[in-house]
Protein backbone atom coordinates (compact mmCIF):
# COMPACT_ATOMS: atom_id res chain seq x y z
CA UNK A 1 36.23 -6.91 -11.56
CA UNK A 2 36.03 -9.18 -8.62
CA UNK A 3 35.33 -12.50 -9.18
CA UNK A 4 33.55 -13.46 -6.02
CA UNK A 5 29.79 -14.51 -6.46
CA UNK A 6 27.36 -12.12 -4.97
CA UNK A 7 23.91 -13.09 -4.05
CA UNK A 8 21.65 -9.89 -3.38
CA UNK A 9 18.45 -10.64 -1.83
CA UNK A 10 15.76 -8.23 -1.62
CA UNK A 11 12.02 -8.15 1.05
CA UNK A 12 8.99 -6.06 1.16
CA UNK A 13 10.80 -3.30 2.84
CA UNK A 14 9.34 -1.34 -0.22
CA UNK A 15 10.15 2.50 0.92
CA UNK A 16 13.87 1.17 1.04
CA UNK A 17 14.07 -0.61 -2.53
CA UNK A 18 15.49 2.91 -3.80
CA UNK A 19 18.48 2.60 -1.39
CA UNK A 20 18.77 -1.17 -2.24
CA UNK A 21 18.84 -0.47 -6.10
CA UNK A 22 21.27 1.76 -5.22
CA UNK A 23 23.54 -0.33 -3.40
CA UNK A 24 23.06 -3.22 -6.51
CA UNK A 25 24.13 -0.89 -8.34
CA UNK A 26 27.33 -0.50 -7.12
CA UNK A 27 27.91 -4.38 -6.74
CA UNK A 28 27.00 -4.76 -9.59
CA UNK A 29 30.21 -2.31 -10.87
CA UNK A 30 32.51 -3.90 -8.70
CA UNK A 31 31.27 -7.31 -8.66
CA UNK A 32 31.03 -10.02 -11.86
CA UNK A 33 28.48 -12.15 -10.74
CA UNK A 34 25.48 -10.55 -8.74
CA UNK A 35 22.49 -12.83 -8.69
CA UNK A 36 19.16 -11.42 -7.49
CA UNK A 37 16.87 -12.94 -4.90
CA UNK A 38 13.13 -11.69 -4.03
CA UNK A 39 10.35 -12.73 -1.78
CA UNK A 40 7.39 -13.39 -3.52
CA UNK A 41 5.90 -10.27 -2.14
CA UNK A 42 8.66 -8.15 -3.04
CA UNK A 43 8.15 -9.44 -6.95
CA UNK A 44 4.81 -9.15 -7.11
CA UNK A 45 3.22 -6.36 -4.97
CA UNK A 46 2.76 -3.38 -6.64
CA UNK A 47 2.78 -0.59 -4.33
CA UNK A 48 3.30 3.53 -4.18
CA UNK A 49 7.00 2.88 -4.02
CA UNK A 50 8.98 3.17 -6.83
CA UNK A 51 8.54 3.71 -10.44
CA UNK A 52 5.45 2.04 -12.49
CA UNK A 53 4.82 1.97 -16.35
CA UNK A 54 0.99 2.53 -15.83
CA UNK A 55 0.76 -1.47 -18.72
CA UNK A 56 2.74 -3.18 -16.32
CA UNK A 57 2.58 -1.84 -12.80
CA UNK A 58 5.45 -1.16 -9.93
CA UNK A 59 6.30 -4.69 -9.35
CA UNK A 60 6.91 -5.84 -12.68
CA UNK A 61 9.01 -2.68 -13.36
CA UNK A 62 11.03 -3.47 -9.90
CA UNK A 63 11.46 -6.73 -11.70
CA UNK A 64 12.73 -5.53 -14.71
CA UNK A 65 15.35 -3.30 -12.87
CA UNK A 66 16.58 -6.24 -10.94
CA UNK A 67 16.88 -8.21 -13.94
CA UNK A 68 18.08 -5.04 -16.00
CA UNK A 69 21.19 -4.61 -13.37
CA UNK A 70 22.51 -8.10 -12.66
CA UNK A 71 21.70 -9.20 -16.47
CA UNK A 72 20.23 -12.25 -14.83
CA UNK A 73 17.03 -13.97 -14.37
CA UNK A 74 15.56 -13.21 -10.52
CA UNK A 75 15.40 -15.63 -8.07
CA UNK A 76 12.02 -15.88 -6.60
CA UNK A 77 10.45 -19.06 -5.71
CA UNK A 78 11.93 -21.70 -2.91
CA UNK A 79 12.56 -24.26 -5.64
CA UNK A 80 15.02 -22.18 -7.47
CA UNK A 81 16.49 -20.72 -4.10
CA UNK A 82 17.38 -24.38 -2.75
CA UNK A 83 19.86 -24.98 -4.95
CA UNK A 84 22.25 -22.43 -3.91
CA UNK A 85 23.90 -24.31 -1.27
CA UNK A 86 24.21 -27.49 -2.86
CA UNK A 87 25.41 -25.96 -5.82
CA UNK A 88 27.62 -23.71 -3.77
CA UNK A 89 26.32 -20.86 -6.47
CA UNK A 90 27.31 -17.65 -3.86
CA UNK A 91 30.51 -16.73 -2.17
CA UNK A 92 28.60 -14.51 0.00
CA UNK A 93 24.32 -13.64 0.14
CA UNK A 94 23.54 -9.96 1.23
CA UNK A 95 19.67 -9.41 2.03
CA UNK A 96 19.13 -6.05 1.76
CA UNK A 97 16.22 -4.68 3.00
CA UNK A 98 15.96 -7.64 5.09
CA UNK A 99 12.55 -7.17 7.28
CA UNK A 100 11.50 -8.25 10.52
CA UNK A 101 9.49 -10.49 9.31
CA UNK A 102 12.13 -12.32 7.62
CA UNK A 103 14.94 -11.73 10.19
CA UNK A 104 12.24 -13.24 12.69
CA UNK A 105 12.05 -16.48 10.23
CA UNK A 106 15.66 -16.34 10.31
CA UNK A 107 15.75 -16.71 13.36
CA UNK A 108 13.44 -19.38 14.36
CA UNK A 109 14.65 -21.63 10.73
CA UNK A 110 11.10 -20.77 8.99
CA UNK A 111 12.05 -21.28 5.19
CA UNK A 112 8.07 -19.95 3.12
CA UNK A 113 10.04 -17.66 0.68
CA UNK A 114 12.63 -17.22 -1.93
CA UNK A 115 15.17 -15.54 1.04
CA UNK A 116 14.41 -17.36 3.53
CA UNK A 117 15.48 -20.78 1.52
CA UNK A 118 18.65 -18.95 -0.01
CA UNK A 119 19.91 -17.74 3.52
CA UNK A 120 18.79 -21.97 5.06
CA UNK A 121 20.50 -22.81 1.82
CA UNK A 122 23.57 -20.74 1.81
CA UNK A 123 23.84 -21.18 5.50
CA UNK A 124 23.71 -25.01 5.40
CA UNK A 125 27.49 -24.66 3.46
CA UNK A 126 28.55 -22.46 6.48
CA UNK A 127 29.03 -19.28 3.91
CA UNK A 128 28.76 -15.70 4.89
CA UNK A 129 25.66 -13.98 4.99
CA UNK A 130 25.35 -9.83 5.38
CA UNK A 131 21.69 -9.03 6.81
CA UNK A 132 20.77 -5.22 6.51
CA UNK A 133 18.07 -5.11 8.58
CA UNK A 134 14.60 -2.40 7.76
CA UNK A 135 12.07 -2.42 9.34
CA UNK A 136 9.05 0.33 10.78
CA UNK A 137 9.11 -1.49 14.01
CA UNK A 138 12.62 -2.18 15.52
């Protein structure tokens, strides 16, 4: 296993969570330490995407997945994102479906969400970041 520390950071792309999961997956195989990142709207909107346990609803059971694959805790407030360049917690941060919303607060240094403060963060130490970019209207 590698030994490199692999923050995975997910939007509200929600058609492409799938695809994501699937590409966790596989980091998660090659990869010791994946931590996983949400927006608040990708942990907590339940929508037709996805699978749903009918008690909990699709966004807790996106949760649990997340959780379920990295055996970690999700990241999903800006208070426990800011740490992660201080800390220097990731080698490299990978958001994955990264929307245009969030590429467009990217870009113009708005930090309102859980990604946006992990990429400022992780940024600020001059690491890598790997944006996959998803949205309906690019």
């Amino acid at each position: 296993m590698r030994t490199e520390r692999v923050g995975f950071a997910l939007c509200g792309s929600f058609c492409t969570h799938e695809k994501a999961l699937t590409a966790l997956k596989r980091l998660t195989e090659e990869y010791e330490t994946v931590i996983p990142i949400v927006s608040e709207n990708a942990a907590f909107t339940d929508t037709r995407f996805g699978t749903s346990d009918a008690r909990f609803g699709a966004a807790a059971d996106f949760r649990a997945r997340l959780e379920a694959l990295c055996g970690r805790p999700i990241i999903h407030t800006i208070e426990e994102a800011e740490p992660i360049g201080p800390k220097k917690l990731l080698d490299v941060l990978v958001i994955a479906p990264c929307t245009g919303n969030t590429l467009a607060k990217l870009a113009h240094g708005i930090t309102d969400t859980a990604v946006t403060m992990a990429a400022k963060s992780h940024l600020r130490c001059g690491r890598p970041v790997v944006i996959a970019f998803s949205t309906n209207d690019g």
